[in-house]
Protein backbone atom coordinates (compact mmCIF):
# COMPACT_ATOMS: atom_id res chain seq x y z
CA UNK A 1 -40.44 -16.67 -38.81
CA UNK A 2 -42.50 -15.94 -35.65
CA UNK A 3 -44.64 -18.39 -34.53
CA UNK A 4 -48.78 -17.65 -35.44
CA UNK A 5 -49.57 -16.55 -31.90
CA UNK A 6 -46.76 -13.87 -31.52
CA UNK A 7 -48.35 -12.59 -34.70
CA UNK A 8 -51.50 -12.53 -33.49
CA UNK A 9 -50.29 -11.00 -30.58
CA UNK A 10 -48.50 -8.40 -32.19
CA UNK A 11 -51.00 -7.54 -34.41
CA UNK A 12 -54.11 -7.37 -31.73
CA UNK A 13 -51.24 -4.63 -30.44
CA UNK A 14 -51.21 -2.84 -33.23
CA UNK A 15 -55.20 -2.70 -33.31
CA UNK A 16 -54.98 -1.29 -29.69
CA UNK A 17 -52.75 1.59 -30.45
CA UNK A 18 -54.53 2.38 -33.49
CA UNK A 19 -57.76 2.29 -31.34
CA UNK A 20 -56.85 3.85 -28.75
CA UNK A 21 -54.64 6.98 -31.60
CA UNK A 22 -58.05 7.34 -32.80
CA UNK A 23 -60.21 7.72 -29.72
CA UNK A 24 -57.54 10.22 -28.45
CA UNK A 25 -58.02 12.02 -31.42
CA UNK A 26 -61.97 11.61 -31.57
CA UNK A 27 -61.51 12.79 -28.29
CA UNK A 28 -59.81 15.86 -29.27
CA UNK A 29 -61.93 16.55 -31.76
CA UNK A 30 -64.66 16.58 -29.76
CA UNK A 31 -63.34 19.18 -27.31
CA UNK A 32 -62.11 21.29 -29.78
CA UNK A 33 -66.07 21.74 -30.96
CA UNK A 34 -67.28 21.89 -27.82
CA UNK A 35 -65.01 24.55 -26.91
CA UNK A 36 -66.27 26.55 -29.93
CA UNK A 37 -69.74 25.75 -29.09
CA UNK A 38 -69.18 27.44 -25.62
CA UNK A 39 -67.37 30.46 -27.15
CA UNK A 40 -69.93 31.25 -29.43
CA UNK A 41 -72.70 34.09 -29.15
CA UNK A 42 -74.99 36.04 -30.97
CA UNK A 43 -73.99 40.23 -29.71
CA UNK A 44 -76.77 41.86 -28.61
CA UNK A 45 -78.16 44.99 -29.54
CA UNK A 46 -79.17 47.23 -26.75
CA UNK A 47 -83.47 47.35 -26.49
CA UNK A 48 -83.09 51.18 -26.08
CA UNK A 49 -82.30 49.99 -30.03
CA UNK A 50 -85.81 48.87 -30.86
CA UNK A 51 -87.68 50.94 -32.94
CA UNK A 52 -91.33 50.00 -34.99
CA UNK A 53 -89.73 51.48 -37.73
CA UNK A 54 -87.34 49.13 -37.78
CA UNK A 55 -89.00 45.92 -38.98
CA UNK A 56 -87.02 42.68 -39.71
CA UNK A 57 -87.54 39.70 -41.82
CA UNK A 58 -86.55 36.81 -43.79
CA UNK A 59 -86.69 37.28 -48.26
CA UNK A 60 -86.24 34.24 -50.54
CA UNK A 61 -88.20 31.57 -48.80
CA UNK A 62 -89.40 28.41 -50.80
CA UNK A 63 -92.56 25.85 -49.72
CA UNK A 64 -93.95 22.82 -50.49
CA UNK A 65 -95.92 25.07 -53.32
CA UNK A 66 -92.79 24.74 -55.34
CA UNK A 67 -89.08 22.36 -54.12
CA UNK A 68 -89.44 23.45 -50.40
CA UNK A 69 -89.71 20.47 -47.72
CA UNK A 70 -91.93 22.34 -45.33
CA UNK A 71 -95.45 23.56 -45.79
CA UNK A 72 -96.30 27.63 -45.42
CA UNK A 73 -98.20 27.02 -42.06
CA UNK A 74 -94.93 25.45 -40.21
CA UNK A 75 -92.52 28.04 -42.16
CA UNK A 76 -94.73 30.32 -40.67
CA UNK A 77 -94.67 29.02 -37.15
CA UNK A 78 -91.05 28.95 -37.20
CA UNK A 79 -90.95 33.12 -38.15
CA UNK A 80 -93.10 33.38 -35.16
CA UNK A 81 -90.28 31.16 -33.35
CA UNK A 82 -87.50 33.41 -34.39
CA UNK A 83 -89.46 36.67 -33.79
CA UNK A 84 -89.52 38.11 -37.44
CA UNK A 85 -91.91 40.81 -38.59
CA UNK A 86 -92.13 39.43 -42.16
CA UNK A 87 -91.44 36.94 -44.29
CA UNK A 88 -91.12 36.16 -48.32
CA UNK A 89 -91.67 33.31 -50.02
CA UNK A 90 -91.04 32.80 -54.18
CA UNK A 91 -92.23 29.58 -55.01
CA UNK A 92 -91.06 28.71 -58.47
CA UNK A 93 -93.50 29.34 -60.97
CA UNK A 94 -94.12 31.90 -63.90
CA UNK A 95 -95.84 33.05 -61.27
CA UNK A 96 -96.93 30.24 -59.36
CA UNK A 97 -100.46 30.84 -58.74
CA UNK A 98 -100.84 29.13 -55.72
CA UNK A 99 -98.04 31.03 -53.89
CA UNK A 100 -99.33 34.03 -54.47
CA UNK A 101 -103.09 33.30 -53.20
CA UNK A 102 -101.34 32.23 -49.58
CA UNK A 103 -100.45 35.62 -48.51
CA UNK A 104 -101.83 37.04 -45.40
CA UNK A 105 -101.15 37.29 -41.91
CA UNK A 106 -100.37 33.47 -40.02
CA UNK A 107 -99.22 33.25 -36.68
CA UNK A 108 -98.72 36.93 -36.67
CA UNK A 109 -95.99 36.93 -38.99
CA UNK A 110 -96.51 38.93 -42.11
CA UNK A 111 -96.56 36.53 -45.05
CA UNK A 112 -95.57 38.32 -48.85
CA UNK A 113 -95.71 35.62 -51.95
CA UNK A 114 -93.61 36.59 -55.15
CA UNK A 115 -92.28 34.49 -57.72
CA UNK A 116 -89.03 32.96 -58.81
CA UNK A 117 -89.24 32.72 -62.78
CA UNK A 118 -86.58 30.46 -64.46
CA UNK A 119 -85.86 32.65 -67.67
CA UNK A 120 -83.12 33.05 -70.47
CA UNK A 121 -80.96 34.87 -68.53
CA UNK A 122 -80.78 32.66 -65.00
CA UNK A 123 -83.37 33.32 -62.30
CA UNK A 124 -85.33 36.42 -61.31
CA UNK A 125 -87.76 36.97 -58.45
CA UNK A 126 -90.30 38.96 -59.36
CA UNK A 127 -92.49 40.76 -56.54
CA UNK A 128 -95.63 43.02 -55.68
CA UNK A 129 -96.93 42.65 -58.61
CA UNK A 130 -100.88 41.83 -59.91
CA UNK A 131 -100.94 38.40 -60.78
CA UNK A 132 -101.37 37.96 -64.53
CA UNK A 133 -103.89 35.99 -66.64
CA UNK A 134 -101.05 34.69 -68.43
CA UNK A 135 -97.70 33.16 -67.65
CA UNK A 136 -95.01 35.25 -67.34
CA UNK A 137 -92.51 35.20 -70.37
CA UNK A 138 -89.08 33.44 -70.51
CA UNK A 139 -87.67 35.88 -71.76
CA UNK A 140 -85.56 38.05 -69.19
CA UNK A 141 -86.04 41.44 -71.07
CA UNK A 142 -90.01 40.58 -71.33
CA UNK A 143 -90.18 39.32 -68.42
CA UNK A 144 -89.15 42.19 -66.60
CA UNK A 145 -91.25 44.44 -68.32
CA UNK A 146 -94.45 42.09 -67.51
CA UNK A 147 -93.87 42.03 -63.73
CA UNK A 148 -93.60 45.90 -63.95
CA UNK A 149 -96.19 46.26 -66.19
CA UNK A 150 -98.13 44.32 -63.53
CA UNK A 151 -97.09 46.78 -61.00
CA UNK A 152 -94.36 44.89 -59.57
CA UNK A 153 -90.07 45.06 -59.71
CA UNK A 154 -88.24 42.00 -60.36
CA UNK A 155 -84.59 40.42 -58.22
CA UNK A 156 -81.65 38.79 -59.92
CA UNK A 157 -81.13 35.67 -57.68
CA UNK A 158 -78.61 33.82 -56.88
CA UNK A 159 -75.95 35.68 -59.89
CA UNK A 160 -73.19 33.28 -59.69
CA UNK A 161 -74.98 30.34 -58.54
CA UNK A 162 -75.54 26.95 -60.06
CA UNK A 163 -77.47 28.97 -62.59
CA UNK A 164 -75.66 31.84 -62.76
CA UNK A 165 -77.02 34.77 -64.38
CA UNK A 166 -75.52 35.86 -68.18
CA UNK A 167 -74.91 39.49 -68.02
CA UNK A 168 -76.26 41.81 -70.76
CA UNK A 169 -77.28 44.89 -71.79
CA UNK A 170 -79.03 46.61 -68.49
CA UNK A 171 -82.90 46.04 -68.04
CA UNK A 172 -84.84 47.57 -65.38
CA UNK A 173 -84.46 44.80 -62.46
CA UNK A 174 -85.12 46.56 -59.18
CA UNK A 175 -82.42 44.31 -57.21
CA UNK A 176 -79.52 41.85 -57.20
CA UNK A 177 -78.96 39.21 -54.49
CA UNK A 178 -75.41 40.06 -52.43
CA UNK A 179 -75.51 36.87 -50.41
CA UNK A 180 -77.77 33.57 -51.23
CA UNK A 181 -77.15 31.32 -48.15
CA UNK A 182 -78.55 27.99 -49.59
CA UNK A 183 -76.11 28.74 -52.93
CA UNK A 184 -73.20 29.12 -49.95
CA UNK A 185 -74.13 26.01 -48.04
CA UNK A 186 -74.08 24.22 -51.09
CA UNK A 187 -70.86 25.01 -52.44
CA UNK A 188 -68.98 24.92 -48.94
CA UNK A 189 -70.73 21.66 -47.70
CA UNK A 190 -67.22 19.60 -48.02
CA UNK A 191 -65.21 22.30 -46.44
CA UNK A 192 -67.64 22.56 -43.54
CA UNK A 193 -68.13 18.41 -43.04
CA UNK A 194 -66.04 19.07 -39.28
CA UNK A 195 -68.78 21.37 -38.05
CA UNK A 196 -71.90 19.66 -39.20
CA UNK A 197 -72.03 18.36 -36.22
CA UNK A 198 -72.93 21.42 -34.78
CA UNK A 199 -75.93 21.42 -37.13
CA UNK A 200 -77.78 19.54 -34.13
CA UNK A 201 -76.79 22.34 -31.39
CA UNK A 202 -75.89 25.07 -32.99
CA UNK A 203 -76.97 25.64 -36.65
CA UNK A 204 -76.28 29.02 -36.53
CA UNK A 205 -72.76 28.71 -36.18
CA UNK A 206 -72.32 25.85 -39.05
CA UNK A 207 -74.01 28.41 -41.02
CA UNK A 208 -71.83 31.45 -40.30
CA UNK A 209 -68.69 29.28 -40.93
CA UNK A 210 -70.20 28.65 -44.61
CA UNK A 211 -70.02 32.33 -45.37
CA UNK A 212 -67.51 33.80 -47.63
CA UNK A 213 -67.20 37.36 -48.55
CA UNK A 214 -69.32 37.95 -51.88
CA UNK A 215 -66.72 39.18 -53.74
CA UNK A 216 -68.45 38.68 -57.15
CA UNK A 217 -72.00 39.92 -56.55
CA UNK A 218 -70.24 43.28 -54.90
CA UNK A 219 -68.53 44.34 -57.74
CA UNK A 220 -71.48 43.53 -59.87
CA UNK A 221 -73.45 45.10 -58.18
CA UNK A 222 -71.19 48.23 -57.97
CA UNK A 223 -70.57 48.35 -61.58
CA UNK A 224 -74.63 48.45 -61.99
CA UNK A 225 -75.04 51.71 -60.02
CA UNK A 226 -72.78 53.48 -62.46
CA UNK A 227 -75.41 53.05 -64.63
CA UNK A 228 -79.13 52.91 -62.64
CA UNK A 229 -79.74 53.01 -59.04
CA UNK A 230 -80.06 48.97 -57.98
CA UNK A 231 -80.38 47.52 -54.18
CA UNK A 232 -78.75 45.04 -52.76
CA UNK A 233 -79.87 42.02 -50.92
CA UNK A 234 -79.16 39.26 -48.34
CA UNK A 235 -81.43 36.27 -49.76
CA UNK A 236 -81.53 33.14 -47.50
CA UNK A 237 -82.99 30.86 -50.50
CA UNK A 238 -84.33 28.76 -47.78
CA UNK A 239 -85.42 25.06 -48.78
CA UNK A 240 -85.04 23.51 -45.84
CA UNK A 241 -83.19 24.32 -42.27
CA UNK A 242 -85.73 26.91 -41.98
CA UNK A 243 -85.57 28.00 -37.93
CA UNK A 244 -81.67 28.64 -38.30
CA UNK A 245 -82.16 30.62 -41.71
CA UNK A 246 -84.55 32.43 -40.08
CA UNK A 247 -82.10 33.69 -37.92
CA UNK A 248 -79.04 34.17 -40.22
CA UNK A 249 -79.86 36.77 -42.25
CA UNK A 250 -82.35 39.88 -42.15
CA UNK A 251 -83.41 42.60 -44.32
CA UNK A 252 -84.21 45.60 -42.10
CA UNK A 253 -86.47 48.03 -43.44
CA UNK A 254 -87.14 51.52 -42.10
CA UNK A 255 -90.81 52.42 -42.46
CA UNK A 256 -92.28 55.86 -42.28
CA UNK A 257 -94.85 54.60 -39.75
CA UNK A 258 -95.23 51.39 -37.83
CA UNK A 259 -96.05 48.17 -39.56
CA UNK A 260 -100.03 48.34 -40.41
CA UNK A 261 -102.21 45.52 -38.76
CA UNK A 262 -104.42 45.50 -41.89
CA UNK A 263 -102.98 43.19 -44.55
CA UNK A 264 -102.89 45.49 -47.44
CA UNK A 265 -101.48 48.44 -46.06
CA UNK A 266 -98.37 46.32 -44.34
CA UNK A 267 -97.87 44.77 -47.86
CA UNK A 268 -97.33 48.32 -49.58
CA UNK A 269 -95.45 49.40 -46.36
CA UNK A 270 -93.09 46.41 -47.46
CA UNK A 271 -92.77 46.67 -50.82
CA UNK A 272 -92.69 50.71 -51.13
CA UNK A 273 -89.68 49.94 -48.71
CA UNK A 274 -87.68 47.56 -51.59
CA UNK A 275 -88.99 49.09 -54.40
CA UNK A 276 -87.15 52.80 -52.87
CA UNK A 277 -83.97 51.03 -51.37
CA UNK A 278 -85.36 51.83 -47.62
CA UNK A 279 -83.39 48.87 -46.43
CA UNK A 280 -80.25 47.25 -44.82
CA UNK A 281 -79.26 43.73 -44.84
CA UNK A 282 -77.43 41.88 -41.77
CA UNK A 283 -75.81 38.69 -40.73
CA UNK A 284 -78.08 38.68 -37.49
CA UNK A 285 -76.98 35.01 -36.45
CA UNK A 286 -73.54 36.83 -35.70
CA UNK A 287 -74.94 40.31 -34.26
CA UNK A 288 -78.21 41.79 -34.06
CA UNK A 289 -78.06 44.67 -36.06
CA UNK A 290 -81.45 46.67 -34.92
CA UNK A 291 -80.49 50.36 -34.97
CA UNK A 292 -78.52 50.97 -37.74
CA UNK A 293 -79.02 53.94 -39.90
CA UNK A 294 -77.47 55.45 -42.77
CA UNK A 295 -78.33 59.04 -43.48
CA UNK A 296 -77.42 61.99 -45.62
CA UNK A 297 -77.72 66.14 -45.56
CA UNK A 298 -78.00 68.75 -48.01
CA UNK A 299 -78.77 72.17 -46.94
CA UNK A 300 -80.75 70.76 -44.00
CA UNK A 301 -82.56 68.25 -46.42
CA UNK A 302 -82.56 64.79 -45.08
CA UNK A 303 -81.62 62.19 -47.82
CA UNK A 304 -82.95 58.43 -46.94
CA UNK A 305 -80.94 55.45 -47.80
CA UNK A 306 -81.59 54.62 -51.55
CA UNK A 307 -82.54 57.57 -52.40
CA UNK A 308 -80.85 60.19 -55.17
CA UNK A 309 -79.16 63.44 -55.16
CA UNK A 310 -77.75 66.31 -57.43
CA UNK A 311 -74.28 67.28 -56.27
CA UNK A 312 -74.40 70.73 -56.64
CA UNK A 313 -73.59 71.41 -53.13
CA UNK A 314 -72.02 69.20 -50.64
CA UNK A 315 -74.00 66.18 -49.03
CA UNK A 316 -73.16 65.27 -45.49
CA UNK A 317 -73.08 61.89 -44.69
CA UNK A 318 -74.53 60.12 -41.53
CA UNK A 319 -74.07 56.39 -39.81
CA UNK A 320 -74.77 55.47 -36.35
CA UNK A 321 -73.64 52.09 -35.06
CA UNK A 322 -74.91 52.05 -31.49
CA UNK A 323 -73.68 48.78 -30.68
CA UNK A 324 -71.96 47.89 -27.29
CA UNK A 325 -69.27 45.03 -28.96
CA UNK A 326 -66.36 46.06 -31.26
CA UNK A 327 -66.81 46.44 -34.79
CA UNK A 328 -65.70 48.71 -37.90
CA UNK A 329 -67.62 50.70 -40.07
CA UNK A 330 -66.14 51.59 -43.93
CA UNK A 331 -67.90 54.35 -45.90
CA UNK A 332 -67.28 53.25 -49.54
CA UNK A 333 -67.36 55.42 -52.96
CA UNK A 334 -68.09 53.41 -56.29
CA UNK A 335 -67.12 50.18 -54.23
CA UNK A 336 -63.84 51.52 -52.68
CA UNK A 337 -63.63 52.56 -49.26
CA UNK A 338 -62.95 56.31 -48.28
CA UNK A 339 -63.27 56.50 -44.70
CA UNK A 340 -63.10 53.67 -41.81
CA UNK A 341 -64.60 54.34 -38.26
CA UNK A 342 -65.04 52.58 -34.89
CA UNK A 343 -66.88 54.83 -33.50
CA UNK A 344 -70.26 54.52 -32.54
CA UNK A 345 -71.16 57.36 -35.03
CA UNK A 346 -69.64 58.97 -37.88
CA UNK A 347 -69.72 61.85 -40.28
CA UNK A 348 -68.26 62.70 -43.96
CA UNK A 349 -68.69 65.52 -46.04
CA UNK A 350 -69.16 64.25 -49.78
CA UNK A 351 -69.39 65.90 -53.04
CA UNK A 352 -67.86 63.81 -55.96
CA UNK A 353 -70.76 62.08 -57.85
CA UNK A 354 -71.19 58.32 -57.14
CA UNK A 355 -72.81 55.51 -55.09
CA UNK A 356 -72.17 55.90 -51.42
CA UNK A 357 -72.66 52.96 -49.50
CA UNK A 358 -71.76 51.11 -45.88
CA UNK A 359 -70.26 47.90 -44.90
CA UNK A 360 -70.02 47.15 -40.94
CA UNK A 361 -67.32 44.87 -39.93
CA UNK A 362 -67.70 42.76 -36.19
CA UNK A 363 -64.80 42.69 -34.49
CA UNK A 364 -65.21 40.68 -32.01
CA UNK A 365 -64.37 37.47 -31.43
CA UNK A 366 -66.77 35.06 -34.31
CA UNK A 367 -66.98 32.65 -36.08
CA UNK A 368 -67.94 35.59 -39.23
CA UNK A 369 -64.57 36.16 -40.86
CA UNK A 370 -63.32 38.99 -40.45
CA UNK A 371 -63.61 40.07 -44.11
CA UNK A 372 -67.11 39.66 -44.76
CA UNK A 373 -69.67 42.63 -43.43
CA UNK A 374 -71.63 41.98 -41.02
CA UNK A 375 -73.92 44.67 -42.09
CA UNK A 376 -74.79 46.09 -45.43
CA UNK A 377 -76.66 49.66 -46.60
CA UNK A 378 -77.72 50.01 -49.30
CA UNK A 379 -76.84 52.97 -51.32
CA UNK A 380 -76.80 56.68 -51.40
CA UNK A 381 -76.57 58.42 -54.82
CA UNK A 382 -75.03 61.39 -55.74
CA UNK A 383 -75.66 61.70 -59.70
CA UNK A 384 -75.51 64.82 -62.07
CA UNK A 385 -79.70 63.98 -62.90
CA UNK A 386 -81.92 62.58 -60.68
CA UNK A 387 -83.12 58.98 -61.31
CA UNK A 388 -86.75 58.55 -61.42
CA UNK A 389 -86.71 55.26 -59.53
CA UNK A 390 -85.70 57.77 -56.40
């Protein structure tokens, strides 16, 4: 038996190379972030890009009016900070009252209030509407019908969520949400524990590496355009980290005529926007995505994005990616993809009924996987009548 101060020897040698194992490792670890740190970047869009047509901003916002941790003046100043156009909040409520009166323009940021009713189907945002004299019901199919009745269209948040929406016979919801960051950061918070570090310096990119391709809510929301036009959206259900979100994903939406400085006109400028599909959505924190557009043709017609037409002659398809970084661009029928480009522009002659639509791939080096879009159009439609929501 060795004697007690060989063991103690041998053991305070032991502690030493286990020390100094995990400080090389720590060590490692440590340049390993870094070096992704240094490698990351947002791509820049060219400004020969910038249009006032082209307005961006931030949907699905929450505030200390309902479970958010920041009040509407500093979510405001933090739009401002990230140079949005607009922003949306949807307090929980049925509607929440309060919410709604805030609207207005702070710290010249747009500011739109809706409402995020917990119903028997899951959650729906409901929008633009009047505000009632009554609480909304909880029923989904009522529901709907009040907000629109109220002159509003209503959201499907969050589908597959915590509280994820039960599917049913179709009612006449406006939208569906494609991507609901807070849901994603959420559910990937354990596999993303060796970048929160770069929460302090980098938010965005602890954010990107939480995304996942939606794999769900696009074949949803697919298999609800075979039966009634319905847009898609990029929701950052923001609670907190509010300046990153703000920067992570955008709605774009192409206006007729530059955003209005008087309150009420910008608000129907908005929502005439979402209620007609006049929109894109884009992981921004990845690329900026300002110039965009998806177009069609029909006998020298133009067709806007979200908009519907008979196929009784061929429609000629438009996108223009005018980005100076790599990047792919699918043109998808029905949810399957019938023509890939990585061009800068592209063109495709379409008759066969169905929802057209575009997903944008970056190719260059990010830490957005290479599977999930970095940009997404909503929909062309080429049906036998024409929809009256076009």
């Amino acid at each position: 038996m060795k004697p007690k101060s060989k063991r103690r020897k041998t053991f305070t040698l032991k502690k030493k190379k286990i020390l100094l194992i995990l400080l090389v490792l720590f060590s490692a670890y440590i340049i390993w972030l870094s070096t992704l740190l240094l490698r990351f970047k947002t791509y820049k869009a060219p400004l020969s890009n910038a249009s006032s047509l082209d307005v961006q901003g931030v949907y699905h916002i929450h505030t200390t009016f309902s479970d958010g941790r920041k009040d509407l003046d500093h979510i405001a100043n933090l739009a401002a900070r990230a140079q949005l156009d607009f922003i949306i909040i949807t307090d929980h409520g049925s509607p929440n009252y309060k919410s709604l009166a805030s609207e207005g323009w702070k710290e010249g940021i747009l500011v739109l209030a809706g409402s995020e009713l917990s119903i028997s189907r899951g959650h729906l945002v409901g929008l633009g509407f009047k505000p009632p004299s009554w609480y909304f019901s909880q029923n989904a199919e009522m529901a709907v019908y009040e907000i629109k009745d109220q002159g509003g269209f209503s959201i499907i948040a969050h589908p597959y969520s915590r509280v994820p929406w039960s599917w049913g016979k179709f009612i006449d919801y406006s939208g569906i949400e494609i991507i609901s960051a807070y849901s994603l950061l959420k559910k990937k918070l354990i596999v993303s524990l060796p970048f929160l570090p770069t929460l302090l310096l980098k938010p965005e990119y602890t954010l990107l590496k939480t995304l996942e391709r939606p794999h769900k809510n696009l074949r949803k929301w697919d298999d609800l355009n075979r039966i009634h036009p319905i847009y898609g959206y990029f929701s950052t259900d923001a609670h907190l980290l509010y300046g990153p979100l703000f920067k992570f994903l955008h709605l774009h939406l192409l206006l007729e005529t530059p955003l209005s400085e008087d309150f009420e006109t910008a608000k129907q400028q908005v929502y005439n926007a979402l209620r007609k599909g006049r929109f894109y959505n884009a992981v921004s924190a990845a690329a900026e995505a300002e110039g965009f557009r998806f177009w069609g043709e029909k006998r020298k017609e133009i067709i806007p994005m979200g908009d519907s037409v008979l196929p009784d002659s061929p429609v000629t398809l438009h996108v223009k990616v005018p980005f100076p970084f790599a990047k792919e661009t699918s043109l998808l029928l029905n949810g399957k993809i019938i023509f890939r480009s990585s061009e800068k522009s592209m063109s495709y002659e379409v008759r066969e009924p169905g929802t057209y639509r575009i997903e944008s791939y970056l190719k260059e080096r990010s830490p957005l996987k290479k599977d999930i879009p970095w940009i997404i159009s909503n929909p062309i439609f080429l049906r036998e009548e024409k929809d009256e929501k076009s």
